[in-house]
N, C-alpha and C. Protein backbone atom coordinates (compact mmCIF):
# COMPACT_ATOMS: atom_id res chain seq x y z
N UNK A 1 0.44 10.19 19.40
CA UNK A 1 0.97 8.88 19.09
C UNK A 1 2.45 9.03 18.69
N UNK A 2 3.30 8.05 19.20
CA UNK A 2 4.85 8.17 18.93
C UNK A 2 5.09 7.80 17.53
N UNK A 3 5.58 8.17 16.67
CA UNK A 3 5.82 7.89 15.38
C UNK A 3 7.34 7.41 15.20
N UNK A 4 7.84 5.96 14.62
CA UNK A 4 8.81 5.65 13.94
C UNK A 4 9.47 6.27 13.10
N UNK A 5 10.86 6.72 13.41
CA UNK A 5 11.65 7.47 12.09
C UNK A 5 12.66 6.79 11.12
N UNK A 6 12.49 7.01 10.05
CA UNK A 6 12.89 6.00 9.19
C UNK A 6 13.14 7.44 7.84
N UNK A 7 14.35 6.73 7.22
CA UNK A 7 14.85 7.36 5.99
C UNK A 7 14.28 6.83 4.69
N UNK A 8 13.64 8.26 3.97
CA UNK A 8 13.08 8.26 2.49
C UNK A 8 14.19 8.77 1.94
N UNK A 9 15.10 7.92 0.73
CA UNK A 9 15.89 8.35 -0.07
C UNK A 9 15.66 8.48 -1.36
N UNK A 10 15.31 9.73 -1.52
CA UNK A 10 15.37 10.28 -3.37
C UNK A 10 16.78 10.11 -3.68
N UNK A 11 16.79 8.81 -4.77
CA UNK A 11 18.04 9.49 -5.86
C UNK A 11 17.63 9.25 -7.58
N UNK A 12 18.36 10.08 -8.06
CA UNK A 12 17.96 10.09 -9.80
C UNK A 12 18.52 11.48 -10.01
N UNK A 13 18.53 11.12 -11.21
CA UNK A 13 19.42 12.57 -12.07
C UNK A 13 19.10 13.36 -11.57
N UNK A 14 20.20 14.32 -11.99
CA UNK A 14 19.29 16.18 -11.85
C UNK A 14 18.34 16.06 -12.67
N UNK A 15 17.17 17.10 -12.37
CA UNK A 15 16.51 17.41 -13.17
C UNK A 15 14.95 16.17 -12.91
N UNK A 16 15.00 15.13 -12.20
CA UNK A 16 14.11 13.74 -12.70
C UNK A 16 13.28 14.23 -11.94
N UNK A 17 13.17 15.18 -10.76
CA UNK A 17 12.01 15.47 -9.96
C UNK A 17 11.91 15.07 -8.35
N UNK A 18 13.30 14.87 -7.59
CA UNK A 18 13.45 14.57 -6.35
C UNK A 18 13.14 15.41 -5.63
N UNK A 19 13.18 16.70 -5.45
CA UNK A 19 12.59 17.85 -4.61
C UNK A 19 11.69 18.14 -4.78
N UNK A 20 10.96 17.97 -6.07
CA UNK A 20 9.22 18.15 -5.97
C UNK A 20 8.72 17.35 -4.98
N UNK A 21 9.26 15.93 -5.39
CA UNK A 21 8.58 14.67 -4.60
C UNK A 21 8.48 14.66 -3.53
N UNK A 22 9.96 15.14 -3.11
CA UNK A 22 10.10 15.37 -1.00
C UNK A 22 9.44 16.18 -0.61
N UNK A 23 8.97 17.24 -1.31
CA UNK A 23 8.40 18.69 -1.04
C UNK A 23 6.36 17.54 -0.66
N UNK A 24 6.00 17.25 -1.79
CA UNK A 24 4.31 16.66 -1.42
C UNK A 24 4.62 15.50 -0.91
N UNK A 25 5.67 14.34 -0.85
CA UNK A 25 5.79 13.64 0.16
C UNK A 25 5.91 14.14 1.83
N UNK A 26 6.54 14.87 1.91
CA UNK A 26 6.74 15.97 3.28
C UNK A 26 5.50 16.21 3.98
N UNK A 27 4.62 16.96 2.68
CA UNK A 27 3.46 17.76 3.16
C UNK A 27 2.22 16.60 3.67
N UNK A 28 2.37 15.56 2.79
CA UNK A 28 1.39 14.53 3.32
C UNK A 28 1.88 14.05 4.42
N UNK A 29 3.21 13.87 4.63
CA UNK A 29 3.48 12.65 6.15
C UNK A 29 3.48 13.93 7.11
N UNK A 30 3.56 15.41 7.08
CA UNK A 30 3.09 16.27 8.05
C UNK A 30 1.38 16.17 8.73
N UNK A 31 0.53 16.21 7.37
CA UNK A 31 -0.64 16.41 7.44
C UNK A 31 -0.60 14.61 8.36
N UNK A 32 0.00 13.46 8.29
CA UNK A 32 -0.38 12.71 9.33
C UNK A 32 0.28 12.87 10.30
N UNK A 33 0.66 13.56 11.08
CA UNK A 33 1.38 13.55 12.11
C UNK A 33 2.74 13.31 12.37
N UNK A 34 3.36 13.17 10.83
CA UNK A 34 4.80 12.90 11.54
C UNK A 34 5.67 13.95 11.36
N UNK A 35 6.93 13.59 12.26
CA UNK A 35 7.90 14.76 12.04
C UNK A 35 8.56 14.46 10.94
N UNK A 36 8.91 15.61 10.45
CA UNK A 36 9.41 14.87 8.99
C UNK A 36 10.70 16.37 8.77
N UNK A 37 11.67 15.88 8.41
CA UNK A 37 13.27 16.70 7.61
C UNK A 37 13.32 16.95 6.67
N UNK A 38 13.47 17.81 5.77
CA UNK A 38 13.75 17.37 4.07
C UNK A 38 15.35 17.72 3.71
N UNK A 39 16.21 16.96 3.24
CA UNK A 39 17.40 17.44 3.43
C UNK A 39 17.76 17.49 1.74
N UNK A 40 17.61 18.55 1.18
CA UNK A 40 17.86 18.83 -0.17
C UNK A 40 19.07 18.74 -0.21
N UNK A 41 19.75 18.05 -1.36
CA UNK A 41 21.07 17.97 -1.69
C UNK A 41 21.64 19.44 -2.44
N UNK A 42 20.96 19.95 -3.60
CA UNK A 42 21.40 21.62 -3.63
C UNK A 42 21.70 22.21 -2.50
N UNK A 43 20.93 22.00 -1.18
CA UNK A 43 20.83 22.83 -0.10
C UNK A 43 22.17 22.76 0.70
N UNK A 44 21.96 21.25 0.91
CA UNK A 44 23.36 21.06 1.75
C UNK A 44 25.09 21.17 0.69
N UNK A 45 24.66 20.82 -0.35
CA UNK A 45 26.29 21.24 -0.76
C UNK A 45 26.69 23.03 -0.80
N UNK A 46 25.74 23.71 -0.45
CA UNK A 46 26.06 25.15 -0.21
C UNK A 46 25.83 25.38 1.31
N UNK A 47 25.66 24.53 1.94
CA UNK A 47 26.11 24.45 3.52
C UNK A 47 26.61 23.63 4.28
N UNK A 48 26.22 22.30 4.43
CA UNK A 48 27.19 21.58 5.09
C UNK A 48 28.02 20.99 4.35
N UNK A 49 28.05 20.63 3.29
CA UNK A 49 29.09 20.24 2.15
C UNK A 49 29.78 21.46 1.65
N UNK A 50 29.78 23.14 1.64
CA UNK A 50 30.40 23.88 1.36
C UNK A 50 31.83 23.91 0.87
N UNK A 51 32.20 23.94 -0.39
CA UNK A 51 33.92 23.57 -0.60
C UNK A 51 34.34 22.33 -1.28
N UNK A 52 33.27 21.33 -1.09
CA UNK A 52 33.54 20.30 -2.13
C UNK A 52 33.05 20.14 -3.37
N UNK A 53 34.08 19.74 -4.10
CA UNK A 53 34.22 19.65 -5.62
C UNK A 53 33.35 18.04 -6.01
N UNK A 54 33.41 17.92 -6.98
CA UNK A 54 32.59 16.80 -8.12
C UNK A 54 33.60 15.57 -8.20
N UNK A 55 34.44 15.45 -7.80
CA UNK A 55 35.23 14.06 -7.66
C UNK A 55 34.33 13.03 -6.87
N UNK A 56 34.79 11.95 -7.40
CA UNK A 56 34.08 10.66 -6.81
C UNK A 56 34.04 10.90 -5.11
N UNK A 57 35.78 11.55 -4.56
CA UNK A 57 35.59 11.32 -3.45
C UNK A 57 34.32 12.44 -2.50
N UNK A 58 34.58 13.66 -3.49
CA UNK A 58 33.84 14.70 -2.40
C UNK A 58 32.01 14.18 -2.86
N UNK A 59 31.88 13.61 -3.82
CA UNK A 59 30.59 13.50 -3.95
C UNK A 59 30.33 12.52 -2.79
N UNK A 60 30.89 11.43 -2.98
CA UNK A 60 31.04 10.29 -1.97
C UNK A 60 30.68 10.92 -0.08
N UNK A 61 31.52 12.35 0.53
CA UNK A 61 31.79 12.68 1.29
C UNK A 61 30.30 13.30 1.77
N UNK A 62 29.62 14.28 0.54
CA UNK A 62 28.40 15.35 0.31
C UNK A 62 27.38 13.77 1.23
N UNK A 63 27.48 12.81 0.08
CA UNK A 63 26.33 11.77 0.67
C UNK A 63 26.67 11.07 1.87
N UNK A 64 27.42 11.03 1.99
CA UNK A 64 27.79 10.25 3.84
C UNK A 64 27.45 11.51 4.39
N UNK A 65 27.58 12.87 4.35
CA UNK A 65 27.49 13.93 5.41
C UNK A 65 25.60 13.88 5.36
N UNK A 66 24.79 13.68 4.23
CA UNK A 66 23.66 14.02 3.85
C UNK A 66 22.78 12.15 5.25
N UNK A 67 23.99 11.49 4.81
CA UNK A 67 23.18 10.33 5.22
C UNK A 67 23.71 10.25 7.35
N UNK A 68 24.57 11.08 7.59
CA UNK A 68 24.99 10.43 8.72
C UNK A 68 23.73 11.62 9.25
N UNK A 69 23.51 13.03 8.84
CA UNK A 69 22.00 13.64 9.33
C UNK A 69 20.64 12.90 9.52
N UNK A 70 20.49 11.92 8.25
CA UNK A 70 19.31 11.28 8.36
C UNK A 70 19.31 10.23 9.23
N UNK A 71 20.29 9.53 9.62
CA UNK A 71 20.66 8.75 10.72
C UNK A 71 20.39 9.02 12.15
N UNK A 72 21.01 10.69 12.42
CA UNK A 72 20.80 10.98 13.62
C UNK A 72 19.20 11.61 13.82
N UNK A 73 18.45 11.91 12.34
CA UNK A 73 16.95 12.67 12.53
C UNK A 73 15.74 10.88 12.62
N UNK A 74 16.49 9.97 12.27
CA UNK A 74 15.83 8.59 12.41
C UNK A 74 15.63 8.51 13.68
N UNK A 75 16.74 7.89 14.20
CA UNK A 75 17.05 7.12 15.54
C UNK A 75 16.33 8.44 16.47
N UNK A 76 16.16 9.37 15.86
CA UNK A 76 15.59 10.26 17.26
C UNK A 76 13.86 10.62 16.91
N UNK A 77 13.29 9.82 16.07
CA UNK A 77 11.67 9.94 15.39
C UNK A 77 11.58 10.46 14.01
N UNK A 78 12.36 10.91 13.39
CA UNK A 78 12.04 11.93 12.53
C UNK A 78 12.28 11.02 11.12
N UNK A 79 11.31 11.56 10.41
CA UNK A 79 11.56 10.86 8.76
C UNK A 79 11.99 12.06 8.28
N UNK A 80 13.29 11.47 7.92
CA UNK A 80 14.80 12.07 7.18
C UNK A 80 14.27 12.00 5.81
N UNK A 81 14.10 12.97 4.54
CA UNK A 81 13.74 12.95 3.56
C UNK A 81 15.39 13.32 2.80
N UNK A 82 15.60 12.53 2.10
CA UNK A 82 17.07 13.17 1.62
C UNK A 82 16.80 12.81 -0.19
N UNK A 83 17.04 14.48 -0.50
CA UNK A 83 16.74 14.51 -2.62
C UNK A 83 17.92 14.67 -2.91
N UNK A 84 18.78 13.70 -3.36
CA UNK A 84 20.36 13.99 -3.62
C UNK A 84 20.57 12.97 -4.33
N UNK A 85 21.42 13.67 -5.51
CA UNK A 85 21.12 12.59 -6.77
C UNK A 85 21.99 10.78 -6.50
N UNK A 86 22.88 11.47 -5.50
CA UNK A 86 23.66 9.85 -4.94
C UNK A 86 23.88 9.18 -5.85
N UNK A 87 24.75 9.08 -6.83
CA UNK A 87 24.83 8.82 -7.99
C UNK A 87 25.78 7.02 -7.79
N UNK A 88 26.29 7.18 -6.70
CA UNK A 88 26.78 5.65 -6.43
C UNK A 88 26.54 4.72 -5.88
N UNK A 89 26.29 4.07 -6.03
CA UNK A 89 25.49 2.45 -4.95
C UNK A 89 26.19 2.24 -3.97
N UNK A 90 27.16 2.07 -4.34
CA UNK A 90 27.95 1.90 -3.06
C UNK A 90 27.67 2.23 -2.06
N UNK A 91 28.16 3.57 -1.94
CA UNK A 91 27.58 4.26 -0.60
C UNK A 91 25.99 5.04 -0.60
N UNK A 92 25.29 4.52 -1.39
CA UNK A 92 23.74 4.29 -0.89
C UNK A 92 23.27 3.32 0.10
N UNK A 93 24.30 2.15 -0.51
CA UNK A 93 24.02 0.91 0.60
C UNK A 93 24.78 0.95 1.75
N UNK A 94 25.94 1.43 1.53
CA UNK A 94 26.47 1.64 3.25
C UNK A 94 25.53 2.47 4.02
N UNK A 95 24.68 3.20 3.48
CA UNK A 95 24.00 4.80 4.19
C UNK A 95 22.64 3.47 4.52
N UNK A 96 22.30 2.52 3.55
CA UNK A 96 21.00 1.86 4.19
C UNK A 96 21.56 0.80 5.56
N UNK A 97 22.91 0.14 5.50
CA UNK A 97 23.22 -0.67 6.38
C UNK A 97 23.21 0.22 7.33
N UNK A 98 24.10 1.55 7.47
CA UNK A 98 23.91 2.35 8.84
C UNK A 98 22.68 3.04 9.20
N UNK A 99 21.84 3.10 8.71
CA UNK A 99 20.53 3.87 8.93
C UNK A 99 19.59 2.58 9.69
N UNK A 100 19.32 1.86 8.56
CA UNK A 100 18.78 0.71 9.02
C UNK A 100 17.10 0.38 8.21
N UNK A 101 16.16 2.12 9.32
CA UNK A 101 15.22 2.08 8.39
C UNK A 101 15.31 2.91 7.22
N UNK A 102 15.58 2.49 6.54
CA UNK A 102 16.07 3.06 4.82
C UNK A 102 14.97 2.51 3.84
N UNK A 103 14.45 3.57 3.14
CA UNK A 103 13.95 3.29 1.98
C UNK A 103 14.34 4.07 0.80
N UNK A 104 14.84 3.89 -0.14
CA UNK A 104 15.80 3.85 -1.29
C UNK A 104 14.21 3.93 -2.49
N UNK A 105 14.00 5.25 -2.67
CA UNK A 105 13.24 5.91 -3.89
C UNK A 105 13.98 6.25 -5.69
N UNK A 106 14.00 5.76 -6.38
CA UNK A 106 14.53 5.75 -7.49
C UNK A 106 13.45 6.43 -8.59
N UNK A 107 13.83 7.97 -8.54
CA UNK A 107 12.83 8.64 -9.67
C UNK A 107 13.66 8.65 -10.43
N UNK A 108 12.85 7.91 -11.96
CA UNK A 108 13.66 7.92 -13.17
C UNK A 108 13.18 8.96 -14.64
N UNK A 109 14.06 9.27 -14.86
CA UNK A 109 13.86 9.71 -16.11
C UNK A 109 14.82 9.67 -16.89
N UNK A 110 14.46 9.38 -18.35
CA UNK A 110 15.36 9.58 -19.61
C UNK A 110 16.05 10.82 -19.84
N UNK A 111 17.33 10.88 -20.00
CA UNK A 111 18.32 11.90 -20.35
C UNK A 111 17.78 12.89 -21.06
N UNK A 112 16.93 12.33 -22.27
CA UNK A 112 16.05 13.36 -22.93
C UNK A 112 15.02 13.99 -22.20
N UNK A 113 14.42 13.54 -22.04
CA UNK A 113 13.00 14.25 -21.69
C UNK A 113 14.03 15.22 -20.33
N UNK A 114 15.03 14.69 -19.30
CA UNK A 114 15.69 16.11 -18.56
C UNK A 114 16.29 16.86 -19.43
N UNK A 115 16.95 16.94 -20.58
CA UNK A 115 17.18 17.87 -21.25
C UNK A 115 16.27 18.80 -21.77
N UNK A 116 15.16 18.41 -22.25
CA UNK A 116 14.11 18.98 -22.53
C UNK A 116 13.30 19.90 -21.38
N UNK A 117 13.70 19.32 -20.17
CA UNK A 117 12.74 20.15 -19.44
C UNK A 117 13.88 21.07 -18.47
N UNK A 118 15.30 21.14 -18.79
CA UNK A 118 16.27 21.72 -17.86
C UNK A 118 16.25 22.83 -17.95
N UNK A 119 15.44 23.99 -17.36
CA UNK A 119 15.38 25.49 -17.43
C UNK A 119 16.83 26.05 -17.37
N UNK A 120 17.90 25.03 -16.93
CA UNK A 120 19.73 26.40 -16.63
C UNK A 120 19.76 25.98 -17.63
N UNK A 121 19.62 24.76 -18.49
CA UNK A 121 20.91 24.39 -19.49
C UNK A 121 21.55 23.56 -19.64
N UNK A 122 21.96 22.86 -17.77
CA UNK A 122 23.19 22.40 -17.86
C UNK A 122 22.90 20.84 -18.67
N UNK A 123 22.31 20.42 -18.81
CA UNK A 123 22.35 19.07 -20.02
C UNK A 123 22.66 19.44 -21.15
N UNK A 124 21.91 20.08 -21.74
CA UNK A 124 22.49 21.02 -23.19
C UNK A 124 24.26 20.95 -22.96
N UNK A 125 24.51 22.04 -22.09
CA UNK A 125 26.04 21.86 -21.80
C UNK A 125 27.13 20.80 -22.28
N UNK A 126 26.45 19.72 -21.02
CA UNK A 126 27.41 18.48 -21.04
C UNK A 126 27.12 17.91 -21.70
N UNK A 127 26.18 17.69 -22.11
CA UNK A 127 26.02 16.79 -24.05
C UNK A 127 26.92 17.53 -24.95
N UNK A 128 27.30 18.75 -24.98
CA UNK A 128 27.94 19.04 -25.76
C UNK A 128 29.40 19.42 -25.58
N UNK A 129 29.51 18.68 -24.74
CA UNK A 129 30.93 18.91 -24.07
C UNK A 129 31.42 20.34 -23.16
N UNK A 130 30.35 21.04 -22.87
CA UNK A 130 31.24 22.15 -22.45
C UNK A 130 30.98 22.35 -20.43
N UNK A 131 30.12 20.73 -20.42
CA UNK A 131 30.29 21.11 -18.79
C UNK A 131 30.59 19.50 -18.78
N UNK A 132 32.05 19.54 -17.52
CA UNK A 132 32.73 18.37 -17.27
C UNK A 132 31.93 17.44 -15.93
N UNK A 133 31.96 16.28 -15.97
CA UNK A 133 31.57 15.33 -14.85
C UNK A 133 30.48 16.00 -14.45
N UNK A 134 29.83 15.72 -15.77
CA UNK A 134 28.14 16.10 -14.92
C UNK A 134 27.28 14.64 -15.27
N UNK A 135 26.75 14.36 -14.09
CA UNK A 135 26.28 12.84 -13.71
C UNK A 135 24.92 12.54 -14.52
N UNK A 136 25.37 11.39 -14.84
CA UNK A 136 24.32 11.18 -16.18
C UNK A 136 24.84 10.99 -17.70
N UNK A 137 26.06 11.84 -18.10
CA UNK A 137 26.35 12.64 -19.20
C UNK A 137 27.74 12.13 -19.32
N UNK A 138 28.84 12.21 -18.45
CA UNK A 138 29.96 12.01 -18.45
C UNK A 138 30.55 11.43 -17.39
N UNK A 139 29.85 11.33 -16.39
CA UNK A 139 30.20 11.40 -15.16
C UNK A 139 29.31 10.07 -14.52
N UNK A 140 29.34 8.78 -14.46
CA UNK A 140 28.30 8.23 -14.06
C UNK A 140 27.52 7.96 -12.59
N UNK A 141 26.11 7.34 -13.45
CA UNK A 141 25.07 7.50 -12.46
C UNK A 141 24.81 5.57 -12.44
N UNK A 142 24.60 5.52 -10.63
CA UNK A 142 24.48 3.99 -10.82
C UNK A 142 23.16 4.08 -10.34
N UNK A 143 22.11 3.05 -10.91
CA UNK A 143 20.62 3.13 -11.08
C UNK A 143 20.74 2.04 -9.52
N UNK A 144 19.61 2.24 -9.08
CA UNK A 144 19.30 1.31 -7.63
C UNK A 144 18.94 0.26 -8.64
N UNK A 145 19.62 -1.31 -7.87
CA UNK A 145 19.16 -2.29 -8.61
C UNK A 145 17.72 -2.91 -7.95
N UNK A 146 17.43 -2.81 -6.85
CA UNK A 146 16.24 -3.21 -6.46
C UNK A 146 15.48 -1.83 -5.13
N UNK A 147 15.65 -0.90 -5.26
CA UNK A 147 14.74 0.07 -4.67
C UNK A 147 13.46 -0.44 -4.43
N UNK A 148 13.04 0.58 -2.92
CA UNK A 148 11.60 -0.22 -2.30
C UNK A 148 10.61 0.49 -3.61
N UNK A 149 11.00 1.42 -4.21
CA UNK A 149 9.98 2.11 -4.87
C UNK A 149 10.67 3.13 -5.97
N UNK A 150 10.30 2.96 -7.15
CA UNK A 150 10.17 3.29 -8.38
C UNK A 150 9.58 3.88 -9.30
N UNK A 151 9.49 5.16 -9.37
CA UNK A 151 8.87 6.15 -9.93
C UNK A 151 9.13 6.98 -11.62
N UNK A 152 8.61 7.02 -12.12
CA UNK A 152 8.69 7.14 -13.47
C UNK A 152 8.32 8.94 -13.75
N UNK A 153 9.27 9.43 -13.35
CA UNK A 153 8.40 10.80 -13.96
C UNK A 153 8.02 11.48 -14.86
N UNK A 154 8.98 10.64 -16.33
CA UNK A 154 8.20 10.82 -17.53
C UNK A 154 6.70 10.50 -17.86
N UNK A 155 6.62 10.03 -17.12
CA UNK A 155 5.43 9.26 -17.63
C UNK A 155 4.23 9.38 -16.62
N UNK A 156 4.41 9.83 -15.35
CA UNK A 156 3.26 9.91 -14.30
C UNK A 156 3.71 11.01 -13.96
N UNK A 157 1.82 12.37 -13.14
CA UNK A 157 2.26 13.36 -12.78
C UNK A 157 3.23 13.20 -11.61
N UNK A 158 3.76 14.61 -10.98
CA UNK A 158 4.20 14.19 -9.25
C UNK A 158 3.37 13.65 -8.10
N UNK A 159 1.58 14.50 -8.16
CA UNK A 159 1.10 13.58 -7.73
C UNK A 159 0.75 12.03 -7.33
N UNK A 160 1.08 11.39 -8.77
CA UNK A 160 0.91 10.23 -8.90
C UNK A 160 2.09 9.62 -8.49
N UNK A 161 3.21 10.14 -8.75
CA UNK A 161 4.38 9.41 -8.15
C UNK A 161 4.30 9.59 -6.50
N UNK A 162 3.96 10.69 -5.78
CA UNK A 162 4.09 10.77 -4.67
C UNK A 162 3.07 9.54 -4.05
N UNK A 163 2.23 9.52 -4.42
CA UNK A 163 0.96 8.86 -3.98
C UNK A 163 1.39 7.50 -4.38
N UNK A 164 1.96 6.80 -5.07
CA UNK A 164 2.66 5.51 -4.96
C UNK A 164 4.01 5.45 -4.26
N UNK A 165 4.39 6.44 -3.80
CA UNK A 165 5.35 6.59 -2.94
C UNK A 165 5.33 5.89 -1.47
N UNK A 166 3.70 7.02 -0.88
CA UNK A 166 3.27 6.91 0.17
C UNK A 166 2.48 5.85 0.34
N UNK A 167 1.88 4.94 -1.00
CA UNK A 167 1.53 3.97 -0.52
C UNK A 167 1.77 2.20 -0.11
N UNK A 168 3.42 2.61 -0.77
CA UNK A 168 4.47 1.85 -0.72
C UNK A 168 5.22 1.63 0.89
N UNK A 169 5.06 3.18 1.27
CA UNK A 169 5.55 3.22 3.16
C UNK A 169 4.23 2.76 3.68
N UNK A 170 3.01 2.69 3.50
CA UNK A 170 2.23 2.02 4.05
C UNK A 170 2.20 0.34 3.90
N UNK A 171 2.52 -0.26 2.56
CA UNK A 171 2.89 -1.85 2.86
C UNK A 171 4.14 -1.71 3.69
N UNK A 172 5.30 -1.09 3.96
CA UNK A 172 6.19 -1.15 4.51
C UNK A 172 5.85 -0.83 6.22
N UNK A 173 4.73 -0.75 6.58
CA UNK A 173 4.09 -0.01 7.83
C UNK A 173 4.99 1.01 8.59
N UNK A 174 5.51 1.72 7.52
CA UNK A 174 6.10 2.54 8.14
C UNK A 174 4.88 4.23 8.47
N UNK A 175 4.16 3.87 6.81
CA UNK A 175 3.11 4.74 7.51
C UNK A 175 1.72 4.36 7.99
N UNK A 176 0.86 4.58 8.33
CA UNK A 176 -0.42 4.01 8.42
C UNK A 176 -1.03 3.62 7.66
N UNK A 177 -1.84 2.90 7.24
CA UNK A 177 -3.24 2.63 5.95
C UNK A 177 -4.25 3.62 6.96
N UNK A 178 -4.82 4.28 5.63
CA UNK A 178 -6.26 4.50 5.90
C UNK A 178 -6.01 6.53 6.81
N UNK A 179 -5.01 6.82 6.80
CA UNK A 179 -4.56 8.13 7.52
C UNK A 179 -5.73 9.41 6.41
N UNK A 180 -6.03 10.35 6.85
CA UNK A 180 -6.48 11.06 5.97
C UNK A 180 -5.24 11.38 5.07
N UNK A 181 -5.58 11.53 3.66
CA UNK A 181 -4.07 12.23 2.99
C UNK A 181 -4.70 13.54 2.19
N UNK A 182 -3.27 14.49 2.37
CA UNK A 182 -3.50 15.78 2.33
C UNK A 182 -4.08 16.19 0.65
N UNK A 183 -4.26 17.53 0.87
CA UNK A 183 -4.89 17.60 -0.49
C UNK A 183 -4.17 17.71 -1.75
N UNK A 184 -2.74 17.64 -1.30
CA UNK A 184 -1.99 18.00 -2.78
C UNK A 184 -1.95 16.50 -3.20
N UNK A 185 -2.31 15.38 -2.11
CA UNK A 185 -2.42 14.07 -3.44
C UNK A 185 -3.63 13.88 -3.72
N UNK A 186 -4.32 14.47 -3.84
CA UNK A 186 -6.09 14.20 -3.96
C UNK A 186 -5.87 14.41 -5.30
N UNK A 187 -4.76 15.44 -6.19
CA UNK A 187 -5.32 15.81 -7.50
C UNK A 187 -5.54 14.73 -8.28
C-alpha cells in the first residue's frame, strides 16, 4: 500500500524528551508500514549544519536546512521525523507553509524538572551564568501557540506521550485507525 509522507515536528527544550519520542514514534510507524526519517537535530548540527554558531541567524539556518530535508523526504513518501528544539515560531511556520503536511509536536517540560534530569549539566550552567544563549535560560524559546499535539513529559511516561502522539496522526488520517501497534507502546 502507498503511504502519504507528511512531517512530524518535535520541538521543546533540550532535555524535554524529543529523541526518545521520534525514536518509539519511528519504531511504531515502521512496524505499520511506513517509511519513516528521523532527523535528529544534535545529529545534523555536527553534519549538515557543521560550523554554525547559536545566533538567531545560524539557528534560524540549522532549522530551514533540517526542514527543507523533511520537505524533500515528504513530497517523495517518507514521514520526515525532525527532534530539534526550533526554538522560533517564525520559522516553524514558514517550514509548515512549505512542507504543507506538517504536524508541529510540542513536548513540554518545566525548566526544573530539565535541570533535574540533565546528565551534562548544561542547565546547571546557564542558570548560573556560566553557559551563554542557551535556549530556555537566556536565550529564548517560543512555545507553539496552537500545535496539532501536546505532550507533557513531566507528567506522562514516553510511552504515553508517544501513544497520544500516534493517535492524534490517526484523527489527522495521516495514519491508519486500528493498524497493529508495536510493542514498545503496549507498555
Amino acid at each position: 500500500m502507498e503511504r502519504k509522507g507528511f512531517t512530524l515536528w518535535f520541538t521543546g527544550l533540550s532535555g524535554a524528551g524529543k529523541t526518545t519520542l521520534a525514536r518509539i514514534v519511528e519504531a511504531e510507524l515502521l512496524e505499520r508500514e511506513h517509511r519513516v526519517e528521523v532527523l535528529d537535530g544534535d545529529i545534523i548540527r555536527t553534519n549538515l549544519s557543521k560550523g554554525l554558531g547559536f545566533s538567531k541567524e545560524d539557528r534560524d539556518t540549522n532549522i530551514r536546512r533540517i526542514g527543507f530535508v523533511c520537505n524533500l523526504l515528504t513530497r517523495n513518501g517518507v514521514v520526515a521525523i525532525a527532534a530539534a528544539i526550533s526554538p522560533y515560531r517564525e520559522v516553524r511556520d514558514e517550514l509548515r507553509n512549505d512542507i504543507g503536511d506538517f504536524v508541529e509536536v510540542y513536548v513540554k517540560c518545566p525548566i526544573e524538572v530539565l535541570a533535574e534530569r540533565d546528565v551534562k549539566g548544561l542547565y546547571k550552567k546557564a542558570l548560573a551564568g556560566e553557559l551563554k544563549n542557551f535556549t530556555g535560560v537566556d536565550d529564548p524559546y517560543e512555545a507553539p501557540v496552537d500545535p496539532e499535539v501536546l505532550v507533557e513529559t513531566n507528567s506522562e511516561t514516553p510511552e504515553a506521550s508517544a501513544a497520544h502522539i500516534i493517535a492524534r496522526l490517526e484523527e489527522l488520517a495521516l495514519v491508519s485507525r486500528g493498524e497493529p501497534q508495536a510493542s514498545a507502546m503496549k507498555k
